[in-house]
C-alpha atoms as a PDB file:
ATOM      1  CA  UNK A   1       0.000   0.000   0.000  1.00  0.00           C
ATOM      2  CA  UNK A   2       2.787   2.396   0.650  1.00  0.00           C
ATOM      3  CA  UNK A   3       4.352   1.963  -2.738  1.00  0.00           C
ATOM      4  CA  UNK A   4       1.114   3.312  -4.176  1.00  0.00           C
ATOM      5  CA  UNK A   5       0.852   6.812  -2.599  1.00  0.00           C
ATOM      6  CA  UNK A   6       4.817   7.108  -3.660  1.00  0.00           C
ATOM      7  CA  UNK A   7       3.595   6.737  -7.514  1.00  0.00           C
ATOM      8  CA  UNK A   8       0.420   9.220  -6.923  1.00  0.00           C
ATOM      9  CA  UNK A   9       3.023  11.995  -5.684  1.00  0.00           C
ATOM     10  CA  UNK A  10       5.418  11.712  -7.961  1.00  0.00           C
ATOM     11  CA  UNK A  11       2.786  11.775 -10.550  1.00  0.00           C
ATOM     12  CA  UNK A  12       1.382  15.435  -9.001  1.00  0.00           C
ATOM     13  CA  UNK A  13       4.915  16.935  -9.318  1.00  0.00           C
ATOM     14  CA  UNK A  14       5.159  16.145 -12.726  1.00  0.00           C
ATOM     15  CA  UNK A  15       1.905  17.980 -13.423  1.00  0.00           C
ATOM     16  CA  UNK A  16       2.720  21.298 -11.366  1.00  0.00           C
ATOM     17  CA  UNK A  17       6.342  21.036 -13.415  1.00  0.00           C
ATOM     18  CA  UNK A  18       4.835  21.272 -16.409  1.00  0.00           C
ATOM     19  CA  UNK A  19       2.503  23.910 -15.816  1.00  0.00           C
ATOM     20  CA  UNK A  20       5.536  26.031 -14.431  1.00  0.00           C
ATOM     21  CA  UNK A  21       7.282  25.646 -17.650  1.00  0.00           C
ATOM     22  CA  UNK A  22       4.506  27.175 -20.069  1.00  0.00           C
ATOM     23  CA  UNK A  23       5.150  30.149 -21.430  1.00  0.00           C
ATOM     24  CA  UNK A  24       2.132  33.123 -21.663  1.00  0.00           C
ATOM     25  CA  UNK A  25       1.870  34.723 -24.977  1.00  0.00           C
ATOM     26  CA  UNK A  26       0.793  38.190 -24.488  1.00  0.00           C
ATOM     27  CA  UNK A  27      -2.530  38.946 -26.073  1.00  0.00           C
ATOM     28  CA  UNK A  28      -0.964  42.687 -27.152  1.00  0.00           C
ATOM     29  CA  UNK A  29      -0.028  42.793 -30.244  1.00  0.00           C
ATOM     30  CA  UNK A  30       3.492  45.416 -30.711  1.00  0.00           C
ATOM     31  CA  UNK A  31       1.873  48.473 -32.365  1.00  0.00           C
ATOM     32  CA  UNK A  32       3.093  48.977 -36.165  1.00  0.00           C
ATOM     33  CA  UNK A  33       5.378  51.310 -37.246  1.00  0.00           C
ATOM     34  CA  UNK A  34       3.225  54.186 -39.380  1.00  0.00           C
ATOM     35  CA  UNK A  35       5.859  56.136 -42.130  1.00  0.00           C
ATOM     36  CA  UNK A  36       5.228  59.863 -41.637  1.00  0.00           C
ATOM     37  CA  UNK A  37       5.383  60.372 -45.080  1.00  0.00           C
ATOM     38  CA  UNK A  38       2.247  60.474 -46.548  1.00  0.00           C
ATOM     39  CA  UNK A  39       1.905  58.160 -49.759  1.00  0.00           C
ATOM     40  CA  UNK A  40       5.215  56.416 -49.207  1.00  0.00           C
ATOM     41  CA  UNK A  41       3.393  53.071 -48.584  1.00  0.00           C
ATOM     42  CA  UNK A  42       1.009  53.482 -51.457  1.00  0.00           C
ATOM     43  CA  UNK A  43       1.016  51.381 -54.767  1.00  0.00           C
ATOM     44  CA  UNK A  44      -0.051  52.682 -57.843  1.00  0.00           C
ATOM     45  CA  UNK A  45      -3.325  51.561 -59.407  1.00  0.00           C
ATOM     46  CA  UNK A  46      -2.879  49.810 -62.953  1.00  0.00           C
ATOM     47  CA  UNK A  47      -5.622  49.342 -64.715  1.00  0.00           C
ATOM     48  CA  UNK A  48      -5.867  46.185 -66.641  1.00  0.00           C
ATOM     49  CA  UNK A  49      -8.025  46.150 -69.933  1.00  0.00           C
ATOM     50  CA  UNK A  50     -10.559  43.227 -68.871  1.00  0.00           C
ATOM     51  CA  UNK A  51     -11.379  41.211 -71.452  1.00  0.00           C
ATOM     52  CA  UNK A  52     -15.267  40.152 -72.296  1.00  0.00           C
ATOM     53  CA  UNK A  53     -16.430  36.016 -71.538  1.00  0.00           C
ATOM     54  CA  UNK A  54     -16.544  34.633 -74.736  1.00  0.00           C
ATOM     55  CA  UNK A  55     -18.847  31.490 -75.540  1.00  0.00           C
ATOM     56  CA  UNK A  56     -17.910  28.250 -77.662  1.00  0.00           C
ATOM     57  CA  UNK A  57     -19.666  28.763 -80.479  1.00  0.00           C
ATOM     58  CA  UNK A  58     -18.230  31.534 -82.904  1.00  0.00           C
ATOM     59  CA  UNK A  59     -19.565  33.020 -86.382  1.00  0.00           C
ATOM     60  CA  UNK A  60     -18.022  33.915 -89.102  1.00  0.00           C
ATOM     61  CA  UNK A  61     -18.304  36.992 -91.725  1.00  0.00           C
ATOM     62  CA  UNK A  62     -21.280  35.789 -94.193  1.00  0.00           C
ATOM     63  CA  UNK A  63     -22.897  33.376 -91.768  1.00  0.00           C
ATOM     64  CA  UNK A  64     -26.517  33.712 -91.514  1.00  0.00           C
ATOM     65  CA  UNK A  65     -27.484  33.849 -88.444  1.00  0.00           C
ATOM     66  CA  UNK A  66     -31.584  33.936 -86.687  1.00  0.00           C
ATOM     67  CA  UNK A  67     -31.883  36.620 -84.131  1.00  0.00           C
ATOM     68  CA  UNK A  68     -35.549  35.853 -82.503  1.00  0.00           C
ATOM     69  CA  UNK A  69     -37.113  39.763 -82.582  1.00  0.00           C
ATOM     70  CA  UNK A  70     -35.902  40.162 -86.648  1.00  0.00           C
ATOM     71  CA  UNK A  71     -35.271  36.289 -88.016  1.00  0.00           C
ATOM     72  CA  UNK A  72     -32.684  35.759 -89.903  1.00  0.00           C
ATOM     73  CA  UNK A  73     -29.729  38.093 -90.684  1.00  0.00           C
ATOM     74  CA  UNK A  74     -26.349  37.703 -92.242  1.00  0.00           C
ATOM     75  CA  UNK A  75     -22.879  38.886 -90.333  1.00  0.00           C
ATOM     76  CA  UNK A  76     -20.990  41.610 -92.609  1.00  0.00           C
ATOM     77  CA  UNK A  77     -18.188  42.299 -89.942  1.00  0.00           C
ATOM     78  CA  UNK A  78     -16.643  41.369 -86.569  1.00  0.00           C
ATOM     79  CA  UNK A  79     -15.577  44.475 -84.983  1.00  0.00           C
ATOM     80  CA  UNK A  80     -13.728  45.495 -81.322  1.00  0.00           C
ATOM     81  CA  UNK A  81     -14.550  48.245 -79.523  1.00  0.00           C
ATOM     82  CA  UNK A  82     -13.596  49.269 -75.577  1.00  0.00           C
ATOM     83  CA  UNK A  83     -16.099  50.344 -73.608  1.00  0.00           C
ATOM     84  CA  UNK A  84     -15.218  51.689 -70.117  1.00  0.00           C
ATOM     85  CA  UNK A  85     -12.405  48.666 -68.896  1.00  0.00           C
ATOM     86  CA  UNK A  86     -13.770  46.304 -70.731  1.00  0.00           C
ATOM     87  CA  UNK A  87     -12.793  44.697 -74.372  1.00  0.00           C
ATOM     88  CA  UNK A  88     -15.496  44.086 -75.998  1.00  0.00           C
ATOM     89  CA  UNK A  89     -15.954  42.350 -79.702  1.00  0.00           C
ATOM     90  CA  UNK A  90     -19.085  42.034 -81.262  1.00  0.00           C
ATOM     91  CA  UNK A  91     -21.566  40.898 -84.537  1.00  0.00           C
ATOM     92  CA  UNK A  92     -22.484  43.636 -87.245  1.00  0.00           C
ATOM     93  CA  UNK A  93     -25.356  41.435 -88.488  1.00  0.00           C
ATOM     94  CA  UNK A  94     -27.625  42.763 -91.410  1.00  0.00           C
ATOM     95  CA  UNK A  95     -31.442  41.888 -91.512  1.00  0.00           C
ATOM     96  CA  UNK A  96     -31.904  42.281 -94.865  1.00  0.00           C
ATOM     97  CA  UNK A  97     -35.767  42.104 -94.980  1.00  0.00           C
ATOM     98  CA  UNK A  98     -36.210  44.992 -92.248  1.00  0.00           C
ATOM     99  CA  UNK A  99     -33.028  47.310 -93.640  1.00  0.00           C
ATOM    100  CA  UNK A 100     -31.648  46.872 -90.192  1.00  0.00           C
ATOM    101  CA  UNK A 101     -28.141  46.205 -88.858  1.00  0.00           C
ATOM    102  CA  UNK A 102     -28.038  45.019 -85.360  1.00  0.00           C
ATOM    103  CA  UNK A 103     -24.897  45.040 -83.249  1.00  0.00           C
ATOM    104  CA  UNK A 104     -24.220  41.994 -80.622  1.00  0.00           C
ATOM    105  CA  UNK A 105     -21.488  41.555 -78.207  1.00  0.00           C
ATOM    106  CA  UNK A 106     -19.938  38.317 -78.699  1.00  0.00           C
ATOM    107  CA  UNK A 107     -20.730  37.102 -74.876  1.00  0.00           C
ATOM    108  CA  UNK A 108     -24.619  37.507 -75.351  1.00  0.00           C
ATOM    109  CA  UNK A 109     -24.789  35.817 -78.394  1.00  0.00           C
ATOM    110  CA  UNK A 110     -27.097  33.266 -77.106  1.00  0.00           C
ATOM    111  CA  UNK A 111     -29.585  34.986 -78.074  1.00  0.00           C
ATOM    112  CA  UNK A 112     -28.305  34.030 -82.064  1.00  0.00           C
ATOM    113  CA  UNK A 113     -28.997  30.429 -83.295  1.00  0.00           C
ATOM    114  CA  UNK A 114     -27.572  29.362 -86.568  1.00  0.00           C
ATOM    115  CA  UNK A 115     -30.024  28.801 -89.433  1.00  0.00           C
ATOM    116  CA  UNK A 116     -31.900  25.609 -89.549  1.00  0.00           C
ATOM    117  CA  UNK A 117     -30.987  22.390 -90.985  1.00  0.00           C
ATOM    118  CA  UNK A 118     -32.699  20.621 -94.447  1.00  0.00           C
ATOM    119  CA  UNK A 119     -33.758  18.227 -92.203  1.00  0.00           C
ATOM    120  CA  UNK A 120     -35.855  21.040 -90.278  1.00  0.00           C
ATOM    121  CA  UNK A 121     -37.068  22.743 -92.818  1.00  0.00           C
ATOM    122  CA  UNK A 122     -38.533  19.301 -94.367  1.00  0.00           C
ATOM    123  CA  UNK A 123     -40.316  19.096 -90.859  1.00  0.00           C
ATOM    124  CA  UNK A 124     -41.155  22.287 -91.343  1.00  0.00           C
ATOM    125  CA  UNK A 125     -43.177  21.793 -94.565  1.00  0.00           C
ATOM    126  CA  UNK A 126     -44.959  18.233 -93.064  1.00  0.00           C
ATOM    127  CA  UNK A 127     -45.932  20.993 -90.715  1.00  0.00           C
ATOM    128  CA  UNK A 128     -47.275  23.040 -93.182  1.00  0.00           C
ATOM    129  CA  UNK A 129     -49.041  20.380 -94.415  1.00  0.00           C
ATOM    130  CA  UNK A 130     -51.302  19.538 -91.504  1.00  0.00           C
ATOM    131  CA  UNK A 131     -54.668  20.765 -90.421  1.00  0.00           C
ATOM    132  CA  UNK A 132     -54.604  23.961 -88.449  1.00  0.00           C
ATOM    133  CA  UNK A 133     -55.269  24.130 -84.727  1.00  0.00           C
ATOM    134  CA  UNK A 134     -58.662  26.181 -84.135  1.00  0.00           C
ATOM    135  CA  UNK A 135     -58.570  27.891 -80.311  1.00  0.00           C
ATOM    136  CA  UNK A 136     -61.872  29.368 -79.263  1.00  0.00           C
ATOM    137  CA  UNK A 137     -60.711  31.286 -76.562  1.00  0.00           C
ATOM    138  CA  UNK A 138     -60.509  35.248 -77.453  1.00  0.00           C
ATOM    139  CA  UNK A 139     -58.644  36.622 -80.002  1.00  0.00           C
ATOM    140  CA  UNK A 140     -56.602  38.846 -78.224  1.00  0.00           C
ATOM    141  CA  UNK A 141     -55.437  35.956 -76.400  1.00  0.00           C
ATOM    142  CA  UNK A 142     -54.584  33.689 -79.124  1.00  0.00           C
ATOM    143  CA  UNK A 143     -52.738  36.874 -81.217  1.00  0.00           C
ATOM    144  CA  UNK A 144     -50.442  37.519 -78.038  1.00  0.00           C
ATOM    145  CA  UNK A 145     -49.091  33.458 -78.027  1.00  0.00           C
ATOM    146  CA  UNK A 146     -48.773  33.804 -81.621  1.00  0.00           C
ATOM    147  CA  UNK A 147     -46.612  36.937 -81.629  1.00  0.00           C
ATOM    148  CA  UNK A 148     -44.685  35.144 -78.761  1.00  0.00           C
ATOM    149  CA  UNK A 149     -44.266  32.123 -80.766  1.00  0.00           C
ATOM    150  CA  UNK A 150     -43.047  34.172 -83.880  1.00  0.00           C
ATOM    151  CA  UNK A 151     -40.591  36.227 -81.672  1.00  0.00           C
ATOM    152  CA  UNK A 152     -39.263  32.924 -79.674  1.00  0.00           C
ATOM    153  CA  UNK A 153     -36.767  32.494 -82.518  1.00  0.00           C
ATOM    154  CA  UNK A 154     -37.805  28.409 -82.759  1.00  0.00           C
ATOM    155  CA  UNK A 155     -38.333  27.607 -86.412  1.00  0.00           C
ATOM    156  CA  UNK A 156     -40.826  24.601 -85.581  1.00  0.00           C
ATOM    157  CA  UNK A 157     -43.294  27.430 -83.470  1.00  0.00           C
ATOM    158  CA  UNK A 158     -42.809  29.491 -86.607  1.00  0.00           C
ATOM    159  CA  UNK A 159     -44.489  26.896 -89.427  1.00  0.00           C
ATOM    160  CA  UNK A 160     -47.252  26.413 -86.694  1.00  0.00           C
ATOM    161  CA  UNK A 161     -48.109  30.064 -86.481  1.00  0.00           C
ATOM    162  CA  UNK A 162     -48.031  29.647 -90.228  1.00  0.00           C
ATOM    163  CA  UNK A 163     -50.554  26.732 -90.756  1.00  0.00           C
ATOM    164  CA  UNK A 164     -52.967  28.099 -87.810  1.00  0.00           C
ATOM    165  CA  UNK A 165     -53.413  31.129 -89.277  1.00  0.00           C
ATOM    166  CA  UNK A 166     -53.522  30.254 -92.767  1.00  0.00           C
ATOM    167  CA  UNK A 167     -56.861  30.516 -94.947  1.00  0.00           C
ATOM    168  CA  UNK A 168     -56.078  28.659 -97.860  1.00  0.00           C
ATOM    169  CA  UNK A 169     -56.892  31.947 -99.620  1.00  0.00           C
ATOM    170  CA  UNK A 170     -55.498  35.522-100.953  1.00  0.00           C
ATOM    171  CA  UNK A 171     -59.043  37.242-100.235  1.00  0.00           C
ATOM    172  CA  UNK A 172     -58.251  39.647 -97.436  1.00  0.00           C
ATOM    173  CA  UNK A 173     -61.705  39.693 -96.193  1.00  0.00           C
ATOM    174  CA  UNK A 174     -61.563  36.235 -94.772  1.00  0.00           C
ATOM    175  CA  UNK A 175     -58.798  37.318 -92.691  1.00  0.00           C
ATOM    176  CA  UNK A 176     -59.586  39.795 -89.790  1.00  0.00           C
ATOM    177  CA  UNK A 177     -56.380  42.798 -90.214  1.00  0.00           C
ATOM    178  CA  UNK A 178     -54.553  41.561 -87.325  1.00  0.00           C
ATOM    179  CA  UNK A 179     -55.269  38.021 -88.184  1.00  0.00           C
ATOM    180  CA  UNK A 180     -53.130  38.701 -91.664  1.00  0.00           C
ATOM    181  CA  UNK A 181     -50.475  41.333 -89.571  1.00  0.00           C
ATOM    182  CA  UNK A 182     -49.451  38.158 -87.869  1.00  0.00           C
ATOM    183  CA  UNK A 183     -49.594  35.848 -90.599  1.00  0.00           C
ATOM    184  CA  UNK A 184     -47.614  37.981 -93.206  1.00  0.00           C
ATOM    185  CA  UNK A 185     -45.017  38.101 -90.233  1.00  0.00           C
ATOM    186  CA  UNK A 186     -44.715  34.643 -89.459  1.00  0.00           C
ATOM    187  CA  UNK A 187     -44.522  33.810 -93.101  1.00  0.00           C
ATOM    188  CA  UNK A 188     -42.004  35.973 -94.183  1.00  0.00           C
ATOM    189  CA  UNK A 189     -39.860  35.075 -91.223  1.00  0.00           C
ATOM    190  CA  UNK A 190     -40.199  31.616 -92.361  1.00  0.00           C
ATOM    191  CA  UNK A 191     -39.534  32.141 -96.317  1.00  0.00           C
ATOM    192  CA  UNK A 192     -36.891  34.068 -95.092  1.00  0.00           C
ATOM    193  CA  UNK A 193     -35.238  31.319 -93.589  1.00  0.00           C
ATOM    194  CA  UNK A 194     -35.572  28.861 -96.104  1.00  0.00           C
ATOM    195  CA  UNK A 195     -33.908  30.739 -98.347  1.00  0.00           C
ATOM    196  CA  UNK A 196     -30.859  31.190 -96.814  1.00  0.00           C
ATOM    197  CA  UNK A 197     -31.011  27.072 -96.049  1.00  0.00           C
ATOM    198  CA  UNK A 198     -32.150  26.400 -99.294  1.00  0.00           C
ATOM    199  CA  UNK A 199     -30.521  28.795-101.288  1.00  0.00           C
ATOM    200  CA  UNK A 200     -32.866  29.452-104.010  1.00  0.00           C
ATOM    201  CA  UNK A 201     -34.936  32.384-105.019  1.00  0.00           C
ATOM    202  CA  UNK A 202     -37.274  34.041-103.047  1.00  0.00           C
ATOM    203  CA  UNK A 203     -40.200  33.164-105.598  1.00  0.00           C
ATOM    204  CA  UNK A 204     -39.370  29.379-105.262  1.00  0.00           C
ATOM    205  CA  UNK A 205     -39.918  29.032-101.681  1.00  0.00           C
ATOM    206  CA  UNK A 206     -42.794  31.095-102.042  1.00  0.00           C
ATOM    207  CA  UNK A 207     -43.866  28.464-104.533  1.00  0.00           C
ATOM    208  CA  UNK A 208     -42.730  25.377-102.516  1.00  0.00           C
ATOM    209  CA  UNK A 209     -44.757  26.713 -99.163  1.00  0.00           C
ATOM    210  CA  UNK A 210     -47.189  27.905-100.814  1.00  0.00           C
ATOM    211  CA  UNK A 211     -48.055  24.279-101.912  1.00  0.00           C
ATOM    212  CA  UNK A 212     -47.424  22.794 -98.251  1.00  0.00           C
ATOM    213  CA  UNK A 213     -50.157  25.252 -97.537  1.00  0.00           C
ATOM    214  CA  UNK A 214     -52.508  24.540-100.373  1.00  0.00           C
ATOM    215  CA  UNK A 215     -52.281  27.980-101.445  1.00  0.00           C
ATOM    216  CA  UNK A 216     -51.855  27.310-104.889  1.00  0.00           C
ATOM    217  CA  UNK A 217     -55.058  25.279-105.549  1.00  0.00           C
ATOM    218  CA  UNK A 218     -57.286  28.890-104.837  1.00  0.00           C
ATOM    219  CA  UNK A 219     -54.829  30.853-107.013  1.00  0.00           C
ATOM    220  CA  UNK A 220     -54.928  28.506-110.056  1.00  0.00           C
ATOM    221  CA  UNK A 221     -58.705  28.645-109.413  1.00  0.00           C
ATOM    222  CA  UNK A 222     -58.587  32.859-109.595  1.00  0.00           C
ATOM    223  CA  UNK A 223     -56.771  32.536-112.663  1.00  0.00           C
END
């Protein structure tokens, strides 16, 4: 039993050792040495010309190019310009059937998609080619998700605005005013397009839709 209480003490002294031997790190840091001239310490500001995020896909001079609020345009330049810090290059593109020429930085150019493929634009006519969808809800309605459709840029929404609001006729007074506003649109958006896929005149795509549409039955019948 004696041996045991020697072990316990020895064991205390070690603890009261170590705690002797620790060293206190003052919490005050030593106060820094200020230079009393003024703007000795201070860098110089260089500015760095920033350069714009640029996405993947890149155009080139005489692509043609659809831009949803005009359809499609083709790109006459690539230009730079520096706005503020910033680089910035950008799209001249030309929309030929509205005498416009819009100008699109390079790093918002998804709102651009390229022109469609044959392969679309033959889905587009077996569009053409089926029955129109009739809506009976109110006019006013069904002209605002029409101009949506023919401002969303998507060819496919395009031929349907086409075939919906088609009469199978030239007589304007089967067409309300609006009614042929938004068809003209739509259609010339969409003629537009396959011409520059297509590349043939304007009066053969006329011709080619035209049929799709069943257009050509009432003017052979006028004639």
């Amino acid at each position: 039993m004696p041996k045991k209480k020697k072990v316990k003490k020895v064991k205390k002294l070690k603890k009261i050792k170590k705690i002797k031997n620790l060293k206190v790190k003052s919490p005050l840091k030593p106060l820094e040495k200020k230079s009393s001239i003024p703007g000795q310490d201070e860098k110089p500001e260089i500015k760095k010309i920033k350069k714009q995020p640029s996405e993947k896909r890149t155009y080139n001079i005489k692509d043609f190019v659809v831009y949803p609020k005009h359809g499609v345009g083709k790109i006459t330049s690539i230009e730079k310009a520096t706005i503020g810090d910033i680089d910035i290059q950008f799209y001249k593109i030309l929309v030929e059937k509205e005498k416009l020429t819009l100008t699109v930085p390079i790093n918002q150019q998804s709102k651009l998609r390229p022109i469609s493929s044959i392969n679309q634009i033959n889905k587009c006519i077996s569009i053409l080619k089926t029955k129109p969808k009739i809506k009976r809800t109110m006019w006013s309605r069904r002209a605002q998700e029409y101009d949506q459709k023919i401002n969303s840029g998507k060819i496919y929404e395009l031929a349907e605005v086409v075939k919906d609001l088609n009469k199978n006729s030239d007589i304007i007074a089967d067409q309300s005013y609006s009614e042929r506003q938004l068809f003209e649109k739509a259609y010339d958006r969409l003629k537009s397009e396959f011409e520059a896929v297509l590349k043939t005149s304007s009066e053969d795509v006329e011709k080619k839709m035209d049929k799709a549409l069943g257009r050509t039955k009432i003017s052979e019948e006028m004639q």
